[in-house]
Structures are given as C-alpha cells and as structure tokens.
C-alpha atoms as a PDB file:
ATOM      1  CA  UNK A   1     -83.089 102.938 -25.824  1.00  0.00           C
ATOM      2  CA  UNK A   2     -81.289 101.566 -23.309  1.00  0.00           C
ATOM      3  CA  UNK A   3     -81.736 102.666 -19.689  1.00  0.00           C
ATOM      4  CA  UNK A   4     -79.777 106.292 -18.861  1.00  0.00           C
ATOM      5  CA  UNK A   5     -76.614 105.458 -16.910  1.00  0.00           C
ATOM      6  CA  UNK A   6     -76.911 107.457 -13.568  1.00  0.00           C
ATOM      7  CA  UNK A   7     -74.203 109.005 -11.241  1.00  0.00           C
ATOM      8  CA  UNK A   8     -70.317 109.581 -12.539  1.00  0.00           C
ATOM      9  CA  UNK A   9     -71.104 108.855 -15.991  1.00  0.00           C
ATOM     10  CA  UNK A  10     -73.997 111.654 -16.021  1.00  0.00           C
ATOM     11  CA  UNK A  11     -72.257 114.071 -13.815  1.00  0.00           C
ATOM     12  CA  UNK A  12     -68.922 113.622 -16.411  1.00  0.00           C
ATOM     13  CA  UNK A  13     -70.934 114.133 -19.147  1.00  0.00           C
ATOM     14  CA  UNK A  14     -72.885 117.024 -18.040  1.00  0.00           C
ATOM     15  CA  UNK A  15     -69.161 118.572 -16.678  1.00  0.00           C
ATOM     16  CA  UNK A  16     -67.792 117.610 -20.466  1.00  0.00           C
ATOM     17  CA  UNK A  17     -70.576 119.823 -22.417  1.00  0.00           C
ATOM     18  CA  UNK A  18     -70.289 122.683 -19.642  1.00  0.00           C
ATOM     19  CA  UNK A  19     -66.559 122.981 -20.366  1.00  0.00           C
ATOM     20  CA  UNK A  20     -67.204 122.484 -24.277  1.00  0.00           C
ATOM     21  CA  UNK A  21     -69.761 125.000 -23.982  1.00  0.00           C
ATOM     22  CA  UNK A  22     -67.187 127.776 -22.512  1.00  0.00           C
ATOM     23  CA  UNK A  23     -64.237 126.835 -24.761  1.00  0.00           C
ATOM     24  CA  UNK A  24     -66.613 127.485 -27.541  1.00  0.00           C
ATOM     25  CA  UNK A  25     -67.426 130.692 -26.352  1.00  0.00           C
ATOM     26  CA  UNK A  26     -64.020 132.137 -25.599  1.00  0.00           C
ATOM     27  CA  UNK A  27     -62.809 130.860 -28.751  1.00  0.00           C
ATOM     28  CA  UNK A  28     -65.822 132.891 -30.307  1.00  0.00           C
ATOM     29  CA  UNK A  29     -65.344 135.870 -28.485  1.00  0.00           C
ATOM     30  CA  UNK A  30     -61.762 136.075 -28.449  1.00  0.00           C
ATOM     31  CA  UNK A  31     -60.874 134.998 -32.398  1.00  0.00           C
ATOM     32  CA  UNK A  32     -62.953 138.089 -34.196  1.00  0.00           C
ATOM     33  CA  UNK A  33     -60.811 140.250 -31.622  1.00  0.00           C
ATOM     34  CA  UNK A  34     -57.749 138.908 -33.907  1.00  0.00           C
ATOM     35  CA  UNK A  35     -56.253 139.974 -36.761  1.00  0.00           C
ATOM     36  CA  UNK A  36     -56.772 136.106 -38.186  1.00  0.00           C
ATOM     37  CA  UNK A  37     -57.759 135.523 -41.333  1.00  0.00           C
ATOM     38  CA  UNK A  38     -61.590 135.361 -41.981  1.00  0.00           C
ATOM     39  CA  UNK A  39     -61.471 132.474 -43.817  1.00  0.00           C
ATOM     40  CA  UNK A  40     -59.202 130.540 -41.175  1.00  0.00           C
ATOM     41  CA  UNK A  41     -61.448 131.901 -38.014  1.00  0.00           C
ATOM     42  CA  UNK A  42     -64.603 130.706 -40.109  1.00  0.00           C
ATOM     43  CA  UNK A  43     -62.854 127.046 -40.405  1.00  0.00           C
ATOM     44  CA  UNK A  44     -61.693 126.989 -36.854  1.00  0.00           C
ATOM     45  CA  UNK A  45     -65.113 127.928 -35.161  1.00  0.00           C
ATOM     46  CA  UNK A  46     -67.286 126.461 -37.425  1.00  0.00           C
ATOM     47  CA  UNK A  47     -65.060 122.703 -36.888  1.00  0.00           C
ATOM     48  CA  UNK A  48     -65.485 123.846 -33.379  1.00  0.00           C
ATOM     49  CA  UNK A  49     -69.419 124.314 -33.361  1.00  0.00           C
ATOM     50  CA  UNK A  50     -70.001 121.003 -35.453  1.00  0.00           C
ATOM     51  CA  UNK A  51     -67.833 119.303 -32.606  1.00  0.00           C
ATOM     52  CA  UNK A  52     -70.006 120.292 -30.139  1.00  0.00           C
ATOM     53  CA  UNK A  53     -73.391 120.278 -31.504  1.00  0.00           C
ATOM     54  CA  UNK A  54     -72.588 116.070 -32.230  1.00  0.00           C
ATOM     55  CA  UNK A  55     -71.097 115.435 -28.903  1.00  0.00           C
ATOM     56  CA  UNK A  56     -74.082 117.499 -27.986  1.00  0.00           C
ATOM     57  CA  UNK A  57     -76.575 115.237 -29.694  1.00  0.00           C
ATOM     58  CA  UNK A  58     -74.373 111.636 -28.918  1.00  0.00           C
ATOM     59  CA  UNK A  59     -74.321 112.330 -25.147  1.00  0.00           C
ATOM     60  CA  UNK A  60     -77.879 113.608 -25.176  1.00  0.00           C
ATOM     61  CA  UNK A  61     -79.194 110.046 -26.521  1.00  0.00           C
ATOM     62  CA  UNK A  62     -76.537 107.837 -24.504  1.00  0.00           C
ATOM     63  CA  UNK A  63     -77.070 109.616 -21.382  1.00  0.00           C
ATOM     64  CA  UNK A  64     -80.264 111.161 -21.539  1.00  0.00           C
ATOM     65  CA  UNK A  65     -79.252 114.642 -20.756  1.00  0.00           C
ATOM     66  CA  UNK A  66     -81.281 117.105 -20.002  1.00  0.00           C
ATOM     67  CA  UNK A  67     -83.143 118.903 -23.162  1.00  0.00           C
ATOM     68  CA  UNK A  68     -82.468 122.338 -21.970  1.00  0.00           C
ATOM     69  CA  UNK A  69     -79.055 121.565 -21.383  1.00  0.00           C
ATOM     70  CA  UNK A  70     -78.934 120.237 -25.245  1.00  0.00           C
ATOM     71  CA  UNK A  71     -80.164 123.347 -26.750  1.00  0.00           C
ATOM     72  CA  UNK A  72     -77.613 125.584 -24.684  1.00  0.00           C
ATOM     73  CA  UNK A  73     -74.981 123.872 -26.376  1.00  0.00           C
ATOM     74  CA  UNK A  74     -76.706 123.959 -30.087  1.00  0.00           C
ATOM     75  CA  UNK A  75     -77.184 127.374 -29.561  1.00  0.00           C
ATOM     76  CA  UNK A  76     -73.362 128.209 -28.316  1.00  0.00           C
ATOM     77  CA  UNK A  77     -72.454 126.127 -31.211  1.00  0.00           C
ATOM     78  CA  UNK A  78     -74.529 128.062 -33.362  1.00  0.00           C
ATOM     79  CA  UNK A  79     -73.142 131.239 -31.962  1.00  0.00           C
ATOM     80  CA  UNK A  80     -69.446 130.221 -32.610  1.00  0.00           C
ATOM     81  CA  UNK A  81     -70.536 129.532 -36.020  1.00  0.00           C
ATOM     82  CA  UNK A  82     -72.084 133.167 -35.864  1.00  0.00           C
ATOM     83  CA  UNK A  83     -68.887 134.720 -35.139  1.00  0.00           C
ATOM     84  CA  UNK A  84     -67.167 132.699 -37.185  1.00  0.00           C
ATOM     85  CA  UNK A  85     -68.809 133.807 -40.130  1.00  0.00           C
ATOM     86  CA  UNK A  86     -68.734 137.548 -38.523  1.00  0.00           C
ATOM     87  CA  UNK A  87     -65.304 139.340 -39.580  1.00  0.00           C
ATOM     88  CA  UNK A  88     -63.259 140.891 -37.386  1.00  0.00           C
ATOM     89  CA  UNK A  89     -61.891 144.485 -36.741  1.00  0.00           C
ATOM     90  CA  UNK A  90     -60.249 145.372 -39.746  1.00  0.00           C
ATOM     91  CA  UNK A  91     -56.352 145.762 -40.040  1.00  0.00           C
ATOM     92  CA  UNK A  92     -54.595 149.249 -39.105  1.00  0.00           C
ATOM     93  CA  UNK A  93     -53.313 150.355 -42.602  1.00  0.00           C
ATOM     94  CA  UNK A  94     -49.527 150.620 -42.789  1.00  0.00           C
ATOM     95  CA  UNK A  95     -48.584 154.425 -42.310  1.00  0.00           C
ATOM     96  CA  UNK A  96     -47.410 155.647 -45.864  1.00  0.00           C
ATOM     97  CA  UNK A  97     -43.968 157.164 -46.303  1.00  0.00           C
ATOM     98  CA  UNK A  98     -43.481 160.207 -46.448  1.00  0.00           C
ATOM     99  CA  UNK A  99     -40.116 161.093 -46.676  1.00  0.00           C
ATOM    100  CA  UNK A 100     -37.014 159.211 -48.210  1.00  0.00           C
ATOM    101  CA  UNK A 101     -34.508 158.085 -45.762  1.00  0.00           C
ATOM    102  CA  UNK A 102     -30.503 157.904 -46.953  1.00  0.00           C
ATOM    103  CA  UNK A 103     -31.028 154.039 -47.520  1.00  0.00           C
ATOM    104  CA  UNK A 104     -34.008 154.272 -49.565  1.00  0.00           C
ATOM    105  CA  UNK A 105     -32.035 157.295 -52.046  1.00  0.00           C
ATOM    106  CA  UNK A 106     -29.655 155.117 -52.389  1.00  0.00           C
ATOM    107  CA  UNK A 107     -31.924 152.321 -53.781  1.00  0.00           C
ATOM    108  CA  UNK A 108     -31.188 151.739 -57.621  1.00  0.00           C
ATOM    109  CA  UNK A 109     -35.099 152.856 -58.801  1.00  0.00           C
ATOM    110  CA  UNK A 110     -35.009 155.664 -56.991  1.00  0.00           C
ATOM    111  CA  UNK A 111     -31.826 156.809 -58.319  1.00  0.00           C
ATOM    112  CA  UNK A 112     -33.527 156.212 -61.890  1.00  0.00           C
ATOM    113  CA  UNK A 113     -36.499 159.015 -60.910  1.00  0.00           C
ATOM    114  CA  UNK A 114     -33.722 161.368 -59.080  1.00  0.00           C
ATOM    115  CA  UNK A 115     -31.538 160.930 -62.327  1.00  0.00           C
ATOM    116  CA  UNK A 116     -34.524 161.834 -64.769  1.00  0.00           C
ATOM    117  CA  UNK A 117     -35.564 164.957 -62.957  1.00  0.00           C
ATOM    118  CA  UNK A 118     -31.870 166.056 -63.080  1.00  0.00           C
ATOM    119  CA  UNK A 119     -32.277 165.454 -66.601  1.00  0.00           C
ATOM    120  CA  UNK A 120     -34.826 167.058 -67.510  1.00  0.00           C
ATOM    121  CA  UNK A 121     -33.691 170.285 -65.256  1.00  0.00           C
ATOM    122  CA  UNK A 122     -30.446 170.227 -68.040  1.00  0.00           C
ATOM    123  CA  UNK A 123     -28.163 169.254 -65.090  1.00  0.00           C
ATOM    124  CA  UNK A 124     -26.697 166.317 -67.464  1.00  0.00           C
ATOM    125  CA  UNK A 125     -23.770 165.881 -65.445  1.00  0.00           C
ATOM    126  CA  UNK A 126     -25.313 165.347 -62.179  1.00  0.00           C
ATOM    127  CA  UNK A 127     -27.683 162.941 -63.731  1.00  0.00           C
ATOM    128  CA  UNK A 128     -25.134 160.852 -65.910  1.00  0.00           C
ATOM    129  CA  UNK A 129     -24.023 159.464 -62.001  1.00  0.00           C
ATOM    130  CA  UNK A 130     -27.468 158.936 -60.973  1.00  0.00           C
ATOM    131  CA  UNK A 131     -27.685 156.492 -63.879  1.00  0.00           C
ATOM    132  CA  UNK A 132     -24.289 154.774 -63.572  1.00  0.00           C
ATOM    133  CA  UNK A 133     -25.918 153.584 -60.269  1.00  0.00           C
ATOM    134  CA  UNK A 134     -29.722 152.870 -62.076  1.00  0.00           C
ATOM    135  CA  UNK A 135     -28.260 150.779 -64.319  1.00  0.00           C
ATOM    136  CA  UNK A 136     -27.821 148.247 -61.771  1.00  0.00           C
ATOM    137  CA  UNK A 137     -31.448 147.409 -61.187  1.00  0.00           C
ATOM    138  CA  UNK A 138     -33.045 144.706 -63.834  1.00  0.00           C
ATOM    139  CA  UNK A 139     -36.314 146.663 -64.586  1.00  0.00           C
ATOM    140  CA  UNK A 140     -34.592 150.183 -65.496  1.00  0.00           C
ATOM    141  CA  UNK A 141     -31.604 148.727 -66.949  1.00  0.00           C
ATOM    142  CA  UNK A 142     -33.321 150.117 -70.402  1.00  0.00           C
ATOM    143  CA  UNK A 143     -34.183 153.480 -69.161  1.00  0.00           C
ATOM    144  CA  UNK A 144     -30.894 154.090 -67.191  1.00  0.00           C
ATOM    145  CA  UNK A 145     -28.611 153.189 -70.308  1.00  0.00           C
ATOM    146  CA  UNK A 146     -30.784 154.742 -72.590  1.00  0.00           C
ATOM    147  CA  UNK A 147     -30.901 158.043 -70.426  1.00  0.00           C
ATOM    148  CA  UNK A 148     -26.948 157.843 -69.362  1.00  0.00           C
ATOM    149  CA  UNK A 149     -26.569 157.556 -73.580  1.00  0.00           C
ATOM    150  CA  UNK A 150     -28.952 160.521 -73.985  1.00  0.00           C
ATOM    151  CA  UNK A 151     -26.462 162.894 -70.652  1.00  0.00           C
ATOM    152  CA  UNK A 152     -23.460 161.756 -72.545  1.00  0.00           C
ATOM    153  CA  UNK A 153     -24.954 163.044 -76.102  1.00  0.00           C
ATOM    154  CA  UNK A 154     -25.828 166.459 -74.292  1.00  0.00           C
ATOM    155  CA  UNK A 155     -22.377 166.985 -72.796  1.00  0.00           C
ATOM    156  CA  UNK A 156     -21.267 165.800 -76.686  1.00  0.00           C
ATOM    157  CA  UNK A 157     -19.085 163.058 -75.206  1.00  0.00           C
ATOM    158  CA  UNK A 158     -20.103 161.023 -77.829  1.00  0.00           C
ATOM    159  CA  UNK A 159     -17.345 157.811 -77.424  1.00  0.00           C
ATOM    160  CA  UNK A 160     -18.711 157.707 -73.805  1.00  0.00           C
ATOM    161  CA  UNK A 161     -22.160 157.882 -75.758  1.00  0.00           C
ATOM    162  CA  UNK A 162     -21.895 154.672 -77.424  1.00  0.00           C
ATOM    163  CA  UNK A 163     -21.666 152.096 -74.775  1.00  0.00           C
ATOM    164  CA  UNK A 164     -24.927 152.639 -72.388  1.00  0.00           C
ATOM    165  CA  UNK A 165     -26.379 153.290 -76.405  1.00  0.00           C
ATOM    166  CA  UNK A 166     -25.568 150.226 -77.277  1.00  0.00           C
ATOM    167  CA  UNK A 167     -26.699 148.210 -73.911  1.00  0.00           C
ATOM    168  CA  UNK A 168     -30.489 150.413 -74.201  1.00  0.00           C
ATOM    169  CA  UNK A 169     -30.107 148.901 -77.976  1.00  0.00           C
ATOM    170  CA  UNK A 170     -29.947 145.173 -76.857  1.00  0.00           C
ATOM    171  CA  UNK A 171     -32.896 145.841 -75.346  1.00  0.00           C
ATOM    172  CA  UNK A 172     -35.323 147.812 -77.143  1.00  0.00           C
ATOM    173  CA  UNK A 173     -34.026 148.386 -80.927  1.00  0.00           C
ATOM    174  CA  UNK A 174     -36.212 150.060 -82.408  1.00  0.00           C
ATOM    175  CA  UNK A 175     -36.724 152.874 -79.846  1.00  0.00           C
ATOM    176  CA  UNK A 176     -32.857 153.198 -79.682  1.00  0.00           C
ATOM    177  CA  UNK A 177     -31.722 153.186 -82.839  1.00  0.00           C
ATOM    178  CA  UNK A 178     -32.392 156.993 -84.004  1.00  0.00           C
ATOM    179  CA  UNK A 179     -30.240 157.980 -80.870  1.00  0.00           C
ATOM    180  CA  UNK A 180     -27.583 155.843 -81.835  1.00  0.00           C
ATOM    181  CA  UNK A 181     -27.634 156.789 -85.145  1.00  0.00           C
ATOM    182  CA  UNK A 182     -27.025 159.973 -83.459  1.00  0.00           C
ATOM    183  CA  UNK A 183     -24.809 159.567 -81.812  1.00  0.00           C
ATOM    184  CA  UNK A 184     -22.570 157.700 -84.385  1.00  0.00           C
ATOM    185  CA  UNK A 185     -23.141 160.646 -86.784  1.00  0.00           C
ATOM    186  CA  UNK A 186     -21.952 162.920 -84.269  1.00  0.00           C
ATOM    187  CA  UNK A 187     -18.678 161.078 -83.464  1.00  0.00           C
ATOM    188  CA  UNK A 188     -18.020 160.806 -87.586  1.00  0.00           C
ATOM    189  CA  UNK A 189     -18.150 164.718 -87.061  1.00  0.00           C
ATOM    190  CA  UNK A 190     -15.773 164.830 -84.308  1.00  0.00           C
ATOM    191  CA  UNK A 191     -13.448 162.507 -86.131  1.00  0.00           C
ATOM    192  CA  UNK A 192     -13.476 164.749 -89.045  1.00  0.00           C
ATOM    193  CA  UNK A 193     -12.836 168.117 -87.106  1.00  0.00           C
ATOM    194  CA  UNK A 194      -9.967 166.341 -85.068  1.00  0.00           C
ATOM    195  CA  UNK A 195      -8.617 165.579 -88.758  1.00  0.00           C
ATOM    196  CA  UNK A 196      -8.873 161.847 -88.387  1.00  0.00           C
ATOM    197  CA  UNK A 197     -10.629 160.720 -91.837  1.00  0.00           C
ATOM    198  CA  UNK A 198     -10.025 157.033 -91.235  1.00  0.00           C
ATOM    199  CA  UNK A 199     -11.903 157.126 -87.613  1.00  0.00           C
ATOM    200  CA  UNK A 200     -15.120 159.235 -89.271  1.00  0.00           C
ATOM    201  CA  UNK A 201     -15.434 156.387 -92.296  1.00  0.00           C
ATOM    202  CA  UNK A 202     -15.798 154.024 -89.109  1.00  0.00           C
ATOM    203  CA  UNK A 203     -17.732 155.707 -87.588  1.00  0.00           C
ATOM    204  CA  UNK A 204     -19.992 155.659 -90.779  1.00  0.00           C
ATOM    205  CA  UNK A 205     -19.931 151.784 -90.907  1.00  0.00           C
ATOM    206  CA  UNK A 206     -21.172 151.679 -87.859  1.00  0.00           C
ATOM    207  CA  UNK A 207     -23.837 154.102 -88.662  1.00  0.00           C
ATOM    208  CA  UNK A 208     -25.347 152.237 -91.926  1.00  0.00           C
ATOM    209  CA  UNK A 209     -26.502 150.138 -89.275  1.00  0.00           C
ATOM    210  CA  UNK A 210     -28.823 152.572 -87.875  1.00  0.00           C
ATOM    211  CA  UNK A 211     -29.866 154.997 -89.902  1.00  0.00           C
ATOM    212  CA  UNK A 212     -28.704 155.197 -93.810  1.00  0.00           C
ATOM    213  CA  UNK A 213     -29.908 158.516 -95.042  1.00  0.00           C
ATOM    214  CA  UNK A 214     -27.784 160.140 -91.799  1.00  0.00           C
ATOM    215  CA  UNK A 215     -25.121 157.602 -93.321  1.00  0.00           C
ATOM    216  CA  UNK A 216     -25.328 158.774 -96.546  1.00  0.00           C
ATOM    217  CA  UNK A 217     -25.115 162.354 -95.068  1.00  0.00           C
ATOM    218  CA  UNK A 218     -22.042 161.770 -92.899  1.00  0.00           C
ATOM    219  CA  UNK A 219     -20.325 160.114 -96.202  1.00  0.00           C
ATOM    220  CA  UNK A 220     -21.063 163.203 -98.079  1.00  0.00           C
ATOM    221  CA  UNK A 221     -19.352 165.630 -95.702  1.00  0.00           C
ATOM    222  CA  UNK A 222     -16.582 163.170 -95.033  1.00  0.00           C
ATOM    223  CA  UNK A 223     -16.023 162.945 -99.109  1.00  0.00           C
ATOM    224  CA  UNK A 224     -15.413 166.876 -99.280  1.00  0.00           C
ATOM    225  CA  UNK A 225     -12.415 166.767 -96.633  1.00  0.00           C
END
C-alpha cells in the first residue's frame, strides 16, 4: 500500500465521510416521516447506504482513515438501510361521504339508484325522469332503458314504452324480450279499443318477434273485432 497522504487530503476526506455520514442520517430520519412510497424510500436509502459504505471502504484504504471512523459510517449506512426497509406512518384514510351534495345527485348513476327506489315505491312518474337522465351514463344505459320501458308500461303509455324497450333490447335480448312482448301486446290492445284494426295487426308483426304464443293470442282477439 502506498504511503497515507497526510494533511488537506486527510482532513478533506475525513470532512467528506462526516458530511456523508449526516446526509445519510437526515435522509433516514426524515423519509419514514413521509408519506413516500415504501418501495421508493427503500431504493433511495438503500442507493444511499451502498454509496457510503464504498466511499467508506475506498477512502479508508487510499487514505488510511481511521478504523473507528470506518465503522461509524458502515453502521449509519447500515442504519439508512434499516429505515429504509422500516415503513413509515401509515396514510390518514380519506373521510367517507356521508351525505350527497346537489352535484353528486345530479350524477347520472346516482340518478339510476334514486330512479329505482322511486320505482319500486310505485311513484312511476317521478322515476320515468330519473331515468331519462340515467340513460346517459354507459354502464346503466341497460338498466335505465329497461326501467324507463318498465315506468312507461305501468302508466300504460305503451308507444312511449317501445323506444327505451327497444334500446334495453339491443343490449341484453333475452332478458328484454318478455317485456317487449308486453308491451307490444298491450299496444295491439289499445289499437283495438281505439277501433284502429290496421294499427293492432302491426302491432302483432312486431310482436311475432318476441313472443308467438302472446302473438297468437293478440291475433285471436283482433280476429273477433
């Protein structure tokens, strides 16, 4: 080895792993006191502590430091590893909600839940508007047509029936089709008791689509008009 270099060099060395040394430790005292990420605060300290445990071990061997100086620094760096690994205070949890401001009524899904309890209270009317404005959000497009259908076949406004029907239909035939097969009946009987024969044997072409034995049954009380 060569001989130790002596004066400046020693002293700047000797300064450099002193201020290492506290960096390390602030970092690992003040990083668990933050809300980052355990997996980034294990990367940062533990680059840190590998940083200083080599510059640790490199100046010890060119400069011929001081071995209790050495293991200071290993065991700071070990420390900052320590921490590193240590997690932190855990998050507050978000307060939950507890009541529903005028924006968040007037948010499509929840106009879908306010329109179903309305619903199933018999208040058909009132719930037919909460599902004009459902129908708007993608994910209860099916529900909101299907259940606007459903208001429209209570109030027996059966041409206003057809159209969210048809839209719930698109989407999910097979669940839909007894209610529009329903519904279709229902207008054939309207047609009939407003005298219109014509607009009931429609009405029954459109039904064989859905349902023939409630076809077949329509036809039969159309053919004794």
């Amino acid at each position: 080895m060569s001989s130790p270099p002596t004066g400046n060099s020693g002293q700047s060395a000797t300064a450099f792993l002193a201020l290492a040394a506290l960096i390390v430790t602030v970092i690992g005292v003040l990083i668990p006191a933050t809300q980052i990420a355990p997996a980034d605060r294990f990367l940062l300290l533990t680059v840190t502590a590998v940083v200083v445990v080599l510059c640790s071990v490199i100046l010890w061997r060119k400069y011929d430091l001081p071995k209790w100086l050495v293991s200071i620094l290993l065991i700071v760096g070990g420390l900052s590893l320590f921490l590193g690994v240590k997690p932190g205070p855990p998050a507050d949890p978000q307060p939950l909600k507890t009541t529903l401001t005028q924006k968040d009524t007037e948010q499509p899904s929840n106009q879908l839940a306010a329109g179903i309890a309305l619903f199933r209270r018999g208040e058909y009317r009132e719930a037919s508007e909460k599902f004009k404005l459902a129908v708007r959000n993608e994910a209860d497009r099916f529900e909101a047509n299907k259940y606007l259908g459903l208001c429209y076949l209570k109030l027996r406004d059966y041409e206003a029936a057809k159209e969210p029907m048809k839209l719930a239909f698109v989407i999910k035939e097979q669940e839909i089709k007894p209610f529009l097969a329903e519904v279709y009946y229902n207008s054939g009987i309207e047609w009939l008791k407003k005298g219109n024969k014509a607009e009931a044997v429609r009405q029954h072409s459109y039904l064989l689509k859905y349902d023939s034995a409630l076809a077949e049954k329509l036809l039969n009380v159309i053919n004794r008009r």
